[in-house]
N, C-alpha and C. Protein backbone atom coordinates (compact mmCIF):
# COMPACT_ATOMS: atom_id res chain seq x y z
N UNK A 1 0.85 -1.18 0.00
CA UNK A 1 0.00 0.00 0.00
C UNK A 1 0.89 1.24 0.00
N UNK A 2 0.85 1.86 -1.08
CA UNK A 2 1.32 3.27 -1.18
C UNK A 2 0.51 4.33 -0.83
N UNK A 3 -0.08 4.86 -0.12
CA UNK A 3 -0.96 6.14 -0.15
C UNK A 3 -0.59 7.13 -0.44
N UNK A 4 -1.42 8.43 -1.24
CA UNK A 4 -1.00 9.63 -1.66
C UNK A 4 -1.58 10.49 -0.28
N UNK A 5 -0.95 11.52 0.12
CA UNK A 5 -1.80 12.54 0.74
C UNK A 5 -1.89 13.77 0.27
N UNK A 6 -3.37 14.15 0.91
CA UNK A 6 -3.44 15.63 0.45
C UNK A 6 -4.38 16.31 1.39
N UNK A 7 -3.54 17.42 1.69
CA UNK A 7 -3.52 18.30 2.92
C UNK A 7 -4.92 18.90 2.65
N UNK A 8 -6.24 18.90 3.38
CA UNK A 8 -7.47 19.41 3.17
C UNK A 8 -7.67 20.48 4.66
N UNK A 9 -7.21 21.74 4.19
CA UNK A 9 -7.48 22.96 4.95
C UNK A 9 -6.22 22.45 6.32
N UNK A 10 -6.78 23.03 7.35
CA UNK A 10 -5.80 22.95 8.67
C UNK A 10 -5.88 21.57 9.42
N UNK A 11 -6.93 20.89 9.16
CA UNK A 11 -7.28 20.00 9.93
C UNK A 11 -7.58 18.61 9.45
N UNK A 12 -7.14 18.39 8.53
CA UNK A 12 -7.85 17.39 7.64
C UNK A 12 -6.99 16.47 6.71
N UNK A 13 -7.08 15.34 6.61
CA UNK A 13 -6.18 14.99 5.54
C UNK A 13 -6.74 13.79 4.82
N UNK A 14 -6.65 14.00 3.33
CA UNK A 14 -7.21 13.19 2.50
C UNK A 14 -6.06 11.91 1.77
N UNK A 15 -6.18 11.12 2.04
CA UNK A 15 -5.39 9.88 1.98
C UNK A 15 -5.86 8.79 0.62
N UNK A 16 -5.08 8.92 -0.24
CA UNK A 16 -6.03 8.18 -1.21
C UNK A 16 -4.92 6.48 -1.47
N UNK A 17 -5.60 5.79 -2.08
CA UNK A 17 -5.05 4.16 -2.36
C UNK A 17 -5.71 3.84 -3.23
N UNK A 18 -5.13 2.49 -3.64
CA UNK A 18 -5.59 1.60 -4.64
C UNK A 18 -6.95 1.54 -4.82
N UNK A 19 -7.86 1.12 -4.01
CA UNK A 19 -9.03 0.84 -4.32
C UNK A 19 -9.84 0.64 -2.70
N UNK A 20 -11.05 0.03 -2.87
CA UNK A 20 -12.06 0.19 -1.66
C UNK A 20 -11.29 -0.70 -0.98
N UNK A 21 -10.64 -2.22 -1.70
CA UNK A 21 -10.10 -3.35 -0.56
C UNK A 21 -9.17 -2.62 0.43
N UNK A 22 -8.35 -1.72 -0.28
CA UNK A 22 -7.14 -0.89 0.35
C UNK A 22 -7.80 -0.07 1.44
N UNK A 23 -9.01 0.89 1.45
CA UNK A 23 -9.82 1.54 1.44
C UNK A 23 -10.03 1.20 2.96
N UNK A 24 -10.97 -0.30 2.95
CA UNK A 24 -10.99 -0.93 4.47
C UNK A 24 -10.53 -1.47 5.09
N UNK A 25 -9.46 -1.83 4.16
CA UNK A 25 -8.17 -2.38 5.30
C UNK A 25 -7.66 -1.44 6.21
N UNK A 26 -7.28 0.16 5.59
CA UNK A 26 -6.67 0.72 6.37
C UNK A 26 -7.71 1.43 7.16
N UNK A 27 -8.77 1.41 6.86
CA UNK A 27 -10.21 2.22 7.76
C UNK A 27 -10.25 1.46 8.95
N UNK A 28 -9.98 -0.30 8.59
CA UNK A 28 -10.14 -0.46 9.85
C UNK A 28 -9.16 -0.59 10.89
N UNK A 29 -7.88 -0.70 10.78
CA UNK A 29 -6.58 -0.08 11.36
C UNK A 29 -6.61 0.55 12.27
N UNK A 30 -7.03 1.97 11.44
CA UNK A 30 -7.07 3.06 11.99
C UNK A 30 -8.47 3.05 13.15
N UNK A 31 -9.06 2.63 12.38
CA UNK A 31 -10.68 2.46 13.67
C UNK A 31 -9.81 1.97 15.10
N UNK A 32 -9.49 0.98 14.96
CA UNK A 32 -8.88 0.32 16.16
C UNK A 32 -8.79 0.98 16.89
N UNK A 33 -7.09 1.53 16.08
CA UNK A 33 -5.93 2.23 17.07
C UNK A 33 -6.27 3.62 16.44
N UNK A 34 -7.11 4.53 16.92
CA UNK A 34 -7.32 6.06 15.91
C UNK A 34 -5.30 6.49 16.61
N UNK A 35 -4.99 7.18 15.87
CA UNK A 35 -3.54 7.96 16.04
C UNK A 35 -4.42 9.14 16.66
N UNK A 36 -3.50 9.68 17.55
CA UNK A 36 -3.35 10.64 18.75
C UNK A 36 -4.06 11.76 18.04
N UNK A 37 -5.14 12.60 18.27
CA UNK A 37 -5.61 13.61 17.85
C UNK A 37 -6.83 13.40 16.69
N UNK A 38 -7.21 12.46 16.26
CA UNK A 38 -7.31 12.01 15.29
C UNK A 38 -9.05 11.99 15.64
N UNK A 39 -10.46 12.62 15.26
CA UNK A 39 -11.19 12.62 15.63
C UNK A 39 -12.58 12.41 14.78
N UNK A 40 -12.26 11.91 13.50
CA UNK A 40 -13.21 11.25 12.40
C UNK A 40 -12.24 10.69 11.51
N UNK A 41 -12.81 9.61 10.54
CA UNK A 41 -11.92 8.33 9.49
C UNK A 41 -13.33 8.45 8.72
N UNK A 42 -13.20 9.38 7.83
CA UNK A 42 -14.01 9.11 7.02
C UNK A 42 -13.95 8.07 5.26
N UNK A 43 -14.38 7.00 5.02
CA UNK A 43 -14.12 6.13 4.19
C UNK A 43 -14.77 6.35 2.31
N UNK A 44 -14.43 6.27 1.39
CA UNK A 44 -14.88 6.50 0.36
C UNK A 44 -14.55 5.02 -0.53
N UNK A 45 -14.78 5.34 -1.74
CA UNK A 45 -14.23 4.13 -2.69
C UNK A 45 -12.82 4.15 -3.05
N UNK A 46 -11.91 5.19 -3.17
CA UNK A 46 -10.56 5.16 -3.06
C UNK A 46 -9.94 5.86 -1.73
N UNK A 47 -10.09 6.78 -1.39
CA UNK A 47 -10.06 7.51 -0.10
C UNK A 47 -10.03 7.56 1.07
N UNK A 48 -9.51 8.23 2.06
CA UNK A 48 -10.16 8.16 3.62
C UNK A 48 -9.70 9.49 3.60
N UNK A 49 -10.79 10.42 4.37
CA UNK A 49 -10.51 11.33 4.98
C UNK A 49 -10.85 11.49 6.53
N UNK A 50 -9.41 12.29 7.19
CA UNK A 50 -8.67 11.79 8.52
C UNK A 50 -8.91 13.08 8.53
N UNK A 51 -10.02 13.71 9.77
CA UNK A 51 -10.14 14.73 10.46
C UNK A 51 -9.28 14.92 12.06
N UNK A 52 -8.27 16.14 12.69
CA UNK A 52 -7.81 15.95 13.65
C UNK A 52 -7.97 17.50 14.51
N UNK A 53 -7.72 16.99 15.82
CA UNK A 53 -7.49 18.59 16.09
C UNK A 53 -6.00 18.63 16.82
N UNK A 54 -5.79 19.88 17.04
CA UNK A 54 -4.53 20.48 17.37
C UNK A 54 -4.63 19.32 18.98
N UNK A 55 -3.00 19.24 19.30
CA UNK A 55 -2.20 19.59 18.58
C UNK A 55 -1.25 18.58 17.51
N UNK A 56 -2.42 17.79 17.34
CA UNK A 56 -1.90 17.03 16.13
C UNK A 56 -1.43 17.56 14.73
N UNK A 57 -0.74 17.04 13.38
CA UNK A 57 -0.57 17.97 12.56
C UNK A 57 -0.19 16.80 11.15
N UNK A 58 -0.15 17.84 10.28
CA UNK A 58 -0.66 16.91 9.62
C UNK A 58 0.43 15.56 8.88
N UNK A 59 1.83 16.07 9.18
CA UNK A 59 2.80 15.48 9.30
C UNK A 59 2.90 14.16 10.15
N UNK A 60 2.12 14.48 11.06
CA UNK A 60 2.03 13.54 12.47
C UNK A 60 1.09 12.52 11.74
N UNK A 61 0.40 12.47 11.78
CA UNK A 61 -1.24 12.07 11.18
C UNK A 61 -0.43 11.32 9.40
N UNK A 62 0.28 11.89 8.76
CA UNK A 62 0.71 10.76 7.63
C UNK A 62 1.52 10.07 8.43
N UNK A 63 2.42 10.24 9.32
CA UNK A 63 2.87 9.36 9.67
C UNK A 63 2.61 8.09 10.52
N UNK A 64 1.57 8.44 11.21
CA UNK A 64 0.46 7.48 11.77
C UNK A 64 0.04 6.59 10.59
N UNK A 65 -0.56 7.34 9.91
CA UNK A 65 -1.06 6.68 8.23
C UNK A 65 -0.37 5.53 7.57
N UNK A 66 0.87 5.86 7.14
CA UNK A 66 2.17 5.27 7.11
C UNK A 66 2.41 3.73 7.76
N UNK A 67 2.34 4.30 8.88
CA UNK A 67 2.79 3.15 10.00
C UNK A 67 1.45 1.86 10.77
N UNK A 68 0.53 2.52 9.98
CA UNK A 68 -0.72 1.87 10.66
C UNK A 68 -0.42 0.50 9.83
N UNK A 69 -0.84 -1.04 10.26
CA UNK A 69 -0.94 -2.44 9.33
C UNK A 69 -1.66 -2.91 9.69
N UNK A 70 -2.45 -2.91 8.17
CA UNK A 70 -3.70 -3.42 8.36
C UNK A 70 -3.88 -4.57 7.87
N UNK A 71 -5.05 -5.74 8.59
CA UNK A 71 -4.88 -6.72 8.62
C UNK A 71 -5.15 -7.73 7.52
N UNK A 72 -5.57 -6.96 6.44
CA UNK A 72 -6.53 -7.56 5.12
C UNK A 72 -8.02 -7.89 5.23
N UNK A 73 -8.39 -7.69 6.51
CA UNK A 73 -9.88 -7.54 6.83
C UNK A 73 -10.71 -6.78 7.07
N UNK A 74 -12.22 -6.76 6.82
CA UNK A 74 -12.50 -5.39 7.45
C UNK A 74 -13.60 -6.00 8.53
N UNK A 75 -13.13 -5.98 10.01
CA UNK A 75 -14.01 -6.64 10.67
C UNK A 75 -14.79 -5.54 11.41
N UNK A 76 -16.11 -6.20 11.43
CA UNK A 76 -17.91 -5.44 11.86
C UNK A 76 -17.32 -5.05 12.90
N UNK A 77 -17.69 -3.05 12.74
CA UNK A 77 -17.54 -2.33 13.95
C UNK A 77 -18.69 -1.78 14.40
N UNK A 78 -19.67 -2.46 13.78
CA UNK A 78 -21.39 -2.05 13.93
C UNK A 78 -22.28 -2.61 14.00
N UNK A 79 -21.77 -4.31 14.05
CA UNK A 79 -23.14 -5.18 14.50
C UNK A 79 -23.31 -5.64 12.85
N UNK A 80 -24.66 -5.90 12.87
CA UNK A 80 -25.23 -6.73 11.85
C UNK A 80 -26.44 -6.46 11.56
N UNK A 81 -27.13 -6.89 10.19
CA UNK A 81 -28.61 -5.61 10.04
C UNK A 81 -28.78 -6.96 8.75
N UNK A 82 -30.39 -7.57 8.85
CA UNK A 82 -30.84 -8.17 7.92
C UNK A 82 -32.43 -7.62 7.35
N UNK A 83 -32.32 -7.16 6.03
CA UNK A 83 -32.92 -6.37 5.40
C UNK A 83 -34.20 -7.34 4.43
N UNK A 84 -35.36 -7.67 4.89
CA UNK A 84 -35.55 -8.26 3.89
C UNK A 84 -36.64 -7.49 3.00
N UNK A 85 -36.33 -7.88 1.47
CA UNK A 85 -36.70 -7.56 0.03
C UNK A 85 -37.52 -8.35 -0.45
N UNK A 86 -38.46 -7.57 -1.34
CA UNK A 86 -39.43 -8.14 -2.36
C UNK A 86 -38.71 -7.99 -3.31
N UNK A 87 -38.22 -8.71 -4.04
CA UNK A 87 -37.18 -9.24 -5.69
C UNK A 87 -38.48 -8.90 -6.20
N UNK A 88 -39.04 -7.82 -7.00
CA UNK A 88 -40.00 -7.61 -8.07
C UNK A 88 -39.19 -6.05 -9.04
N UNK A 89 -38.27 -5.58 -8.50
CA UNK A 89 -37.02 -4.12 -8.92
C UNK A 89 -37.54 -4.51 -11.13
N UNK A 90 -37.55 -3.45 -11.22
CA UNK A 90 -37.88 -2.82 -12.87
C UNK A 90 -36.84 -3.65 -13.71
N UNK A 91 -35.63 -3.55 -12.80
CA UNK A 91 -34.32 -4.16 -13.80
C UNK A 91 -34.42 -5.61 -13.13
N UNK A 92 -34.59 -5.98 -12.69
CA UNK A 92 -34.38 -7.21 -12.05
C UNK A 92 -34.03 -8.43 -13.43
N UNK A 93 -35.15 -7.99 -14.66
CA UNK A 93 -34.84 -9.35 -15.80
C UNK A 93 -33.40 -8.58 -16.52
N UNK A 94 -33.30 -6.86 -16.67
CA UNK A 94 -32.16 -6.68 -17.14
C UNK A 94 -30.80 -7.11 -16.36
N UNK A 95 -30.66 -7.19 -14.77
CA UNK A 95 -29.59 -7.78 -14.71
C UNK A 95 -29.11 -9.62 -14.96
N UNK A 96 -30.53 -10.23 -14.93
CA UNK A 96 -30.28 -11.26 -15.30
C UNK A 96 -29.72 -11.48 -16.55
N UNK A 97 -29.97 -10.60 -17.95
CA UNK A 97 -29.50 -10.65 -19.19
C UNK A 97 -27.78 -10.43 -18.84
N UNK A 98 -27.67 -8.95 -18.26
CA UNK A 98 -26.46 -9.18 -17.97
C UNK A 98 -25.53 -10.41 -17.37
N UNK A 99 -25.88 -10.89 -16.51
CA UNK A 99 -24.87 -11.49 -15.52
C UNK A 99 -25.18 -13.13 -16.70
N UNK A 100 -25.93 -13.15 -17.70
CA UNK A 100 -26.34 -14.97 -17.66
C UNK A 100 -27.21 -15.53 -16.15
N UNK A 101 -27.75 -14.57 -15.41
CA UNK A 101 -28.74 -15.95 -14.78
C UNK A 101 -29.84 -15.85 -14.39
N UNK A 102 -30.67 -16.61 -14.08
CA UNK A 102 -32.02 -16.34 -14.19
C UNK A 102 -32.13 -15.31 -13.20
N UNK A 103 -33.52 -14.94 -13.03
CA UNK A 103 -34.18 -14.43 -12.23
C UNK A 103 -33.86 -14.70 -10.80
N UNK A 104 -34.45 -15.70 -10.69
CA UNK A 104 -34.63 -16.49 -9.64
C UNK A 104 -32.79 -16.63 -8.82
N UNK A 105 -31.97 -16.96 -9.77
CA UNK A 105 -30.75 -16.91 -9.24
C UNK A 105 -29.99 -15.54 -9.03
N UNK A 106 -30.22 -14.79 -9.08
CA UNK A 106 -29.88 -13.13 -8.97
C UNK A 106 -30.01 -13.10 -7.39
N UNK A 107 -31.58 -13.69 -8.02
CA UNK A 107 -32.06 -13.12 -6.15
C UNK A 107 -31.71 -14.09 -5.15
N UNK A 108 -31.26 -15.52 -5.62
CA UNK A 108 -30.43 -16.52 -4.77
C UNK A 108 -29.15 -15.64 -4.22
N UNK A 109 -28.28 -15.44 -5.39
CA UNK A 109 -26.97 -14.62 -5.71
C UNK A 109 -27.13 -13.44 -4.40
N UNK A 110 -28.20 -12.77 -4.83
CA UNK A 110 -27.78 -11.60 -3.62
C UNK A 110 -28.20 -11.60 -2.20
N UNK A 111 -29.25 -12.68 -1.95
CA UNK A 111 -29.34 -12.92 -0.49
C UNK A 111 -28.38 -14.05 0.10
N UNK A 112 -27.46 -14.99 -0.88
CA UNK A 112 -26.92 -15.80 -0.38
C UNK A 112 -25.36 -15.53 -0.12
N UNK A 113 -25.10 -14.83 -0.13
CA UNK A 113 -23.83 -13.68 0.37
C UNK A 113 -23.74 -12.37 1.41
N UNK A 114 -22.90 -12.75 2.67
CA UNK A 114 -22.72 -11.08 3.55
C UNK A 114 -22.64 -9.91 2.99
N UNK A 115 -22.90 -9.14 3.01
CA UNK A 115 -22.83 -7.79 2.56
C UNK A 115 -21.44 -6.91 3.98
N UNK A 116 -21.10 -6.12 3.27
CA UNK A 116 -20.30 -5.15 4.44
C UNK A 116 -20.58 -3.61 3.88
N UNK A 117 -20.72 -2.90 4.81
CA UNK A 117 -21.19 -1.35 4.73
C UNK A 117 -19.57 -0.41 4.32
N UNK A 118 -18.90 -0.24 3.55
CA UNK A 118 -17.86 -0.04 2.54
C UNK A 118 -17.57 1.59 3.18
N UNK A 119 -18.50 2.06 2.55
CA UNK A 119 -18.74 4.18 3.09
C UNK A 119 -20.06 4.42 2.46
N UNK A 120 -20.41 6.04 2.93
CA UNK A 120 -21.59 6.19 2.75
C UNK A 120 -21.05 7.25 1.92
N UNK A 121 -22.28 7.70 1.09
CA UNK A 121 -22.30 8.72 0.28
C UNK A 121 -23.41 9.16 -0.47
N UNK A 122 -23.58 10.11 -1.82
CA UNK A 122 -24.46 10.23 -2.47
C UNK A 122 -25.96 11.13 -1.91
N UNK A 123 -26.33 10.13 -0.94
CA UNK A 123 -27.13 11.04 -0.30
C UNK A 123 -27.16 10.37 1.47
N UNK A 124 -27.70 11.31 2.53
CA UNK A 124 -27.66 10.79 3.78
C UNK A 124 -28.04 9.54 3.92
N UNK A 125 -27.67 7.99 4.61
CA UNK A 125 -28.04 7.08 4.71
C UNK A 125 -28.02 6.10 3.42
N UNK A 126 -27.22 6.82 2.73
CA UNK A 126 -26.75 5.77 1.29
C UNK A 126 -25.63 4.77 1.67
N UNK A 127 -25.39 3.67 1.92
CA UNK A 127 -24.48 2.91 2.77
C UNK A 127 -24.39 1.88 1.01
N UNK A 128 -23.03 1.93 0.34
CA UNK A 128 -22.16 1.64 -0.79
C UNK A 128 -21.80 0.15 0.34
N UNK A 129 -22.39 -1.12 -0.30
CA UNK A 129 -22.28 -2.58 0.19
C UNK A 129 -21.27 -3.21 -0.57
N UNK A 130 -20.36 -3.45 0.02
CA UNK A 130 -19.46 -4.66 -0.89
C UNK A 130 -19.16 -5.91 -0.48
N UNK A 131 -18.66 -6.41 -1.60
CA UNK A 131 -18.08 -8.08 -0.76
C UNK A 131 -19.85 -9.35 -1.25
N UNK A 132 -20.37 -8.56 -2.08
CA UNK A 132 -21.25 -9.39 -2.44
C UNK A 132 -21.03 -10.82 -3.53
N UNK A 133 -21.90 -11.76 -3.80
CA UNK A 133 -21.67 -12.37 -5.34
C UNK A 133 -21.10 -11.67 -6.66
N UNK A 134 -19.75 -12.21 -6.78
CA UNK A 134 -19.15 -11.45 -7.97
C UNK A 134 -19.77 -11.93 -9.31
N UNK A 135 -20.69 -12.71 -9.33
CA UNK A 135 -21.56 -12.83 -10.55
C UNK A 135 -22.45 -11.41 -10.17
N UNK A 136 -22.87 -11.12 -9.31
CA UNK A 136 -24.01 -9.58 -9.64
C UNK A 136 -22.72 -8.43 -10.23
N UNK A 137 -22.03 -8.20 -10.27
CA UNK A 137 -21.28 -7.01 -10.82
C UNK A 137 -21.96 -6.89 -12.48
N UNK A 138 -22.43 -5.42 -11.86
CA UNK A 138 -23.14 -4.94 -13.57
C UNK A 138 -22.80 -3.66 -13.75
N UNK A 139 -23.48 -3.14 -14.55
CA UNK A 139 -23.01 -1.80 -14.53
C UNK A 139 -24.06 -0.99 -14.03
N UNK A 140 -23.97 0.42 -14.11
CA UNK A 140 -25.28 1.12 -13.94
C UNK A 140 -25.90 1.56 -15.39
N UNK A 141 -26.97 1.84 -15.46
CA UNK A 141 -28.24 2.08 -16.15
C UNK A 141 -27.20 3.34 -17.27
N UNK A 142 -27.60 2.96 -18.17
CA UNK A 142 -27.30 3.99 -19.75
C UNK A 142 -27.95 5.36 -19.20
N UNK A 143 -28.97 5.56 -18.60
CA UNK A 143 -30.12 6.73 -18.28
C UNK A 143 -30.28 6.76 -17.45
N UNK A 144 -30.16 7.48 -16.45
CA UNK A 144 -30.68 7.57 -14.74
C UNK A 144 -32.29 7.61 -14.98
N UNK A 145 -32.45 7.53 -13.48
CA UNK A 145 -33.64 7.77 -13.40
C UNK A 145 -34.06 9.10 -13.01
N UNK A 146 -35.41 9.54 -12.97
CA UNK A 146 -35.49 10.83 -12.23
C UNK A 146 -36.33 10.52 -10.79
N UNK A 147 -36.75 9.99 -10.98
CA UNK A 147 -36.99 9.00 -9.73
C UNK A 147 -37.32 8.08 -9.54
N UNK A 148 -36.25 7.68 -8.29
CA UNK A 148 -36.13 6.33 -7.27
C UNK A 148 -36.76 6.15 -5.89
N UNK A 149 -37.97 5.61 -5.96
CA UNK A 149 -38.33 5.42 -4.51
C UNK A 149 -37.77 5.10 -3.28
N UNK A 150 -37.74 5.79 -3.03
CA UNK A 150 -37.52 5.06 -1.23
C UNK A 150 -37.47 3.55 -1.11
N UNK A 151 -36.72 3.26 -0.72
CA UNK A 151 -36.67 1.52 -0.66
C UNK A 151 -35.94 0.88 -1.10
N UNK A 152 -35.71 1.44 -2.18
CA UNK A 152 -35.37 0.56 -3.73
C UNK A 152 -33.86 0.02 -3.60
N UNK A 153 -33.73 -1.42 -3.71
CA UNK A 153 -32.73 -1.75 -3.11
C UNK A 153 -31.98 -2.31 -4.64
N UNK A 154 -30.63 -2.32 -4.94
CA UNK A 154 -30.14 -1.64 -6.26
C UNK A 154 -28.47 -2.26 -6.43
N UNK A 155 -28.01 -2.31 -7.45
CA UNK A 155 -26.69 -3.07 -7.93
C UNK A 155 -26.18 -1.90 -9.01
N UNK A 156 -24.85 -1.67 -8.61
CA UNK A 156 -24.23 -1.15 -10.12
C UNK A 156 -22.59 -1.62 -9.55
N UNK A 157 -21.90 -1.77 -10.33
CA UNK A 157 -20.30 -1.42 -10.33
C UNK A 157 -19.86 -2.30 -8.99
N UNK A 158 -20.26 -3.17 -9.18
CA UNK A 158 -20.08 -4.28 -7.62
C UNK A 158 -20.42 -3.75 -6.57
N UNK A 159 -21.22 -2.99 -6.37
CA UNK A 159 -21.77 -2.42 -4.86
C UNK A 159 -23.14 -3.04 -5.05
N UNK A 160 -24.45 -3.10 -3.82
CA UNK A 160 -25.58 -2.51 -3.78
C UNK A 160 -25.94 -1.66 -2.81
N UNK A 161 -27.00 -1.35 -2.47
CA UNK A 161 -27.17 -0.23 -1.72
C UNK A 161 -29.19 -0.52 -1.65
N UNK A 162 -29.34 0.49 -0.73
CA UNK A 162 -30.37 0.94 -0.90
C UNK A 162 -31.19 2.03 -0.57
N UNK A 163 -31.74 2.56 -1.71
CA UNK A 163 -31.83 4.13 -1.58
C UNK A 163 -32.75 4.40 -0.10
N UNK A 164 -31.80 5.77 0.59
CA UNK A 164 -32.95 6.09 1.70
C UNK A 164 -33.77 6.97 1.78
N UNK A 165 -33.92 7.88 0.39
CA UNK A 165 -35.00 8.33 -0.08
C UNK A 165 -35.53 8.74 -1.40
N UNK A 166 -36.70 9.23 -1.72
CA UNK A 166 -36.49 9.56 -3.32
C UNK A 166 -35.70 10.03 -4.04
N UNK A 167 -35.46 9.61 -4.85
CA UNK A 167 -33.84 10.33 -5.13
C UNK A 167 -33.76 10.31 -7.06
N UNK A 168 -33.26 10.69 -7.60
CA UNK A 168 -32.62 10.63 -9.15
C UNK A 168 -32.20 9.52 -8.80
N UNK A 169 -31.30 8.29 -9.83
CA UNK A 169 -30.34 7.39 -9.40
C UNK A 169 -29.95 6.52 -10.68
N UNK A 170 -28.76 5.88 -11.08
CA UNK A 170 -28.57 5.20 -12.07
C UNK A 170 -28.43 4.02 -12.00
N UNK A 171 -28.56 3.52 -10.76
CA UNK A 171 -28.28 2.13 -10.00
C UNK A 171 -29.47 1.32 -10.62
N UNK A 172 -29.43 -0.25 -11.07
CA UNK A 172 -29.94 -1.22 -11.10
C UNK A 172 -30.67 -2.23 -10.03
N UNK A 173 -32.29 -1.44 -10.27
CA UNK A 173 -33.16 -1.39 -9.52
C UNK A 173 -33.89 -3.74 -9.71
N UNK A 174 -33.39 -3.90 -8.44
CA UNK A 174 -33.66 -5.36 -8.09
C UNK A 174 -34.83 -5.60 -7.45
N UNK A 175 -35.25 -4.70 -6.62
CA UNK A 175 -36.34 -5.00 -5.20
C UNK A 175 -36.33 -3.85 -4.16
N UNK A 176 -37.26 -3.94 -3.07
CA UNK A 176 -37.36 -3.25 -2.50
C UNK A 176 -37.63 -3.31 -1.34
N UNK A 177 -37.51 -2.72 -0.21
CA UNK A 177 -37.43 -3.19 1.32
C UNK A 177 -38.55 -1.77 1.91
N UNK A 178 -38.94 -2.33 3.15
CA UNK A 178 -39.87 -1.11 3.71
C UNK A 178 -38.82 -1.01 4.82
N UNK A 179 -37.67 -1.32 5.24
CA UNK A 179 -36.83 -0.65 5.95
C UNK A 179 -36.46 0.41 6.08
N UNK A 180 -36.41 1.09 7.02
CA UNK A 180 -35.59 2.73 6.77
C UNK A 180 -34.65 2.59 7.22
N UNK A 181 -33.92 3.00 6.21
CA UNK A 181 -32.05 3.02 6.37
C UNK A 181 -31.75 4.75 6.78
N UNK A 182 -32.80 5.34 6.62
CA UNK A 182 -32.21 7.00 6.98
C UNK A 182 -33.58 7.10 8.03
N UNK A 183 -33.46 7.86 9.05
CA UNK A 183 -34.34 8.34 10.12
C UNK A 183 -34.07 9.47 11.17
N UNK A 184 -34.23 10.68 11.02
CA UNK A 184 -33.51 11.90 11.41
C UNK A 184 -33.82 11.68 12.90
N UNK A 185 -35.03 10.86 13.05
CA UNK A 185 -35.52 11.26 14.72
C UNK A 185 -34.37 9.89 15.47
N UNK A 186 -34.07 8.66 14.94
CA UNK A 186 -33.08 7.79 15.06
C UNK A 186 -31.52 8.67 15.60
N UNK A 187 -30.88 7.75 16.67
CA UNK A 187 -29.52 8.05 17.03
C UNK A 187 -29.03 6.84 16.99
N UNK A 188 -27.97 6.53 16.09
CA UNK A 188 -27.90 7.41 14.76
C UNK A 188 -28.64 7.17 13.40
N UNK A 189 -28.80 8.75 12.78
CA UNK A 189 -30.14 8.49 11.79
C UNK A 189 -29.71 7.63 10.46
N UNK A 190 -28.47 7.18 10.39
CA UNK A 190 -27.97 6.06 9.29
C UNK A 190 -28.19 4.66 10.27
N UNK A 191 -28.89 4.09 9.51
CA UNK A 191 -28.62 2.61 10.15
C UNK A 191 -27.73 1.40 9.31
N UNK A 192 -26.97 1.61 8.36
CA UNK A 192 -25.81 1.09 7.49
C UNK A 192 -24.85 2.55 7.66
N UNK A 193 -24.28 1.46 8.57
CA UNK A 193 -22.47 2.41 8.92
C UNK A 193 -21.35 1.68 8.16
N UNK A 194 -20.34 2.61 8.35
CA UNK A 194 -19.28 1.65 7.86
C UNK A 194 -18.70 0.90 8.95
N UNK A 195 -18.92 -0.68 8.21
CA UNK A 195 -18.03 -1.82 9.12
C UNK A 195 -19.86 -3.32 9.45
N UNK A 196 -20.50 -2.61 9.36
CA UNK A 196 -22.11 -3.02 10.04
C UNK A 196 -21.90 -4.19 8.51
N UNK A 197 -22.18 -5.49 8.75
CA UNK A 197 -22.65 -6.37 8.10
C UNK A 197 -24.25 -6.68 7.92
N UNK A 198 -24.15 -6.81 6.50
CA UNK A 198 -26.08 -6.75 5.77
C UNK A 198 -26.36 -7.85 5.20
N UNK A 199 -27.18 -8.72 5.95
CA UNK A 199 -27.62 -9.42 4.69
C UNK A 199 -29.06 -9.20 4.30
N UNK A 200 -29.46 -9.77 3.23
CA UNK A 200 -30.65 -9.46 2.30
C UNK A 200 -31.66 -10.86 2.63
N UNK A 201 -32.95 -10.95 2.88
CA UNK A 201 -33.67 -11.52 2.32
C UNK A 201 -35.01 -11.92 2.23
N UNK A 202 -35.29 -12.94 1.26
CA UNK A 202 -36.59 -12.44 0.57
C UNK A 202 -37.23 -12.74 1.53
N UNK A 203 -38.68 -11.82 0.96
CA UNK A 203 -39.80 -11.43 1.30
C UNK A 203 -40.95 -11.67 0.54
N UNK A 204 -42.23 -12.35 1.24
CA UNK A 204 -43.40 -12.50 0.30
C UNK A 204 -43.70 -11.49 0.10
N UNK A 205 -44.25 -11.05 -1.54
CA UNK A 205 -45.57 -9.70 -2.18
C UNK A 205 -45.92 -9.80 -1.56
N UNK A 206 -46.84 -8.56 -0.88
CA UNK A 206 -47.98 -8.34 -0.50
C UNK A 206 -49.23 -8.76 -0.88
């Protein structure tokens, strides 16, 4: 692991790597053992940004960075959360075209695999899932949508997710959950953190 850094204002430092595996290896490192001053690890798909306060600096803080070894795992710093879905999603027969498999095995495919909560983004309570069936890796949609319901639980670019509210979105719409993953009156109002293991599964129509 090589990381780049880059100095974000007085307090802050943006740490970039290879990819998400790199991503939570060193997220969770650092979770462990946070380095001295060190007072948010925020996680992205290449990234971490390392918020600190004085009198830490930012010299200090790469070098923490540096020196942190991480274990090749990213083990649950948030418990565990099972979500279950109605497999009826708009794309559901288009990702089967994609991947070669039926219907029916998509939705085997994605409830029969852990999920891990990667980073959040996009919008509040958007929790980016990885570590799923590497047969679901698809892409996202040629055309976004202009809207995505609430619920809508979704595949693009080896992640899924599921939206926590109406939203635009280009993600490959599978099914849908009456779970709320975002809840402002909730502490805390994300309920997919990073580190929280998800699994999926089905649910009878109504």
């Amino acid at each position: 692991m090589n990381p780049t850094f880059r100095r974000c204002g007085d307090r802050a430092l943006l740490v970039e790597v290879g990819g998400v595996g790199e991503v939570l290896a060193l997220y969770d490192a650092l979770a462990a053992d946070p380095p001295s001053g060190v007072t948010d690890i925020l996680p992205a798909a290449r990234t971490l940004l390392v918020r600190f306060e004085r009198p830490a600096r930012h010299d200090t803080v790469e070098s923490a960075v540096l020196n942190a070894r991480p274990a090749g795992g990213f083990r649950p710093v948030a418990g565990e959360v099972t979500i279950p879905v109605v497999y009826d999603g708009t794309d559901l027969a288009d990702v089967a075209s994609l991947t070669g498999l039926s219907e029916r095995a998509v939705v085997e495919a994605h409830t029969g695999t852990m999920w891990t909560v990667g980073f959040s983004g996009f919008a509040p309570g958007f929790g980016y899932l990885t570590g799923g069936d590497p047969r679901l890796h698809v892409p996202r949609r040629d055309e976004s949508r202009v809207r995505v319901p609430a619920g809508s639980v979704a595949l693009a670019a080896g992640f899924s997710a599921v939206y926590p509210r109406e939203s635009p979105g280009g993600w490959q719409l599978i099914g849908r959950t009456d779970v709320p993953v975002w809840d402002v009156a909730a502490d805390p109002p994300a309920l997919l953190r990073p580190g929280m293991r998800v699994r999926f599964t089905e649910a009878r129509r109504a």
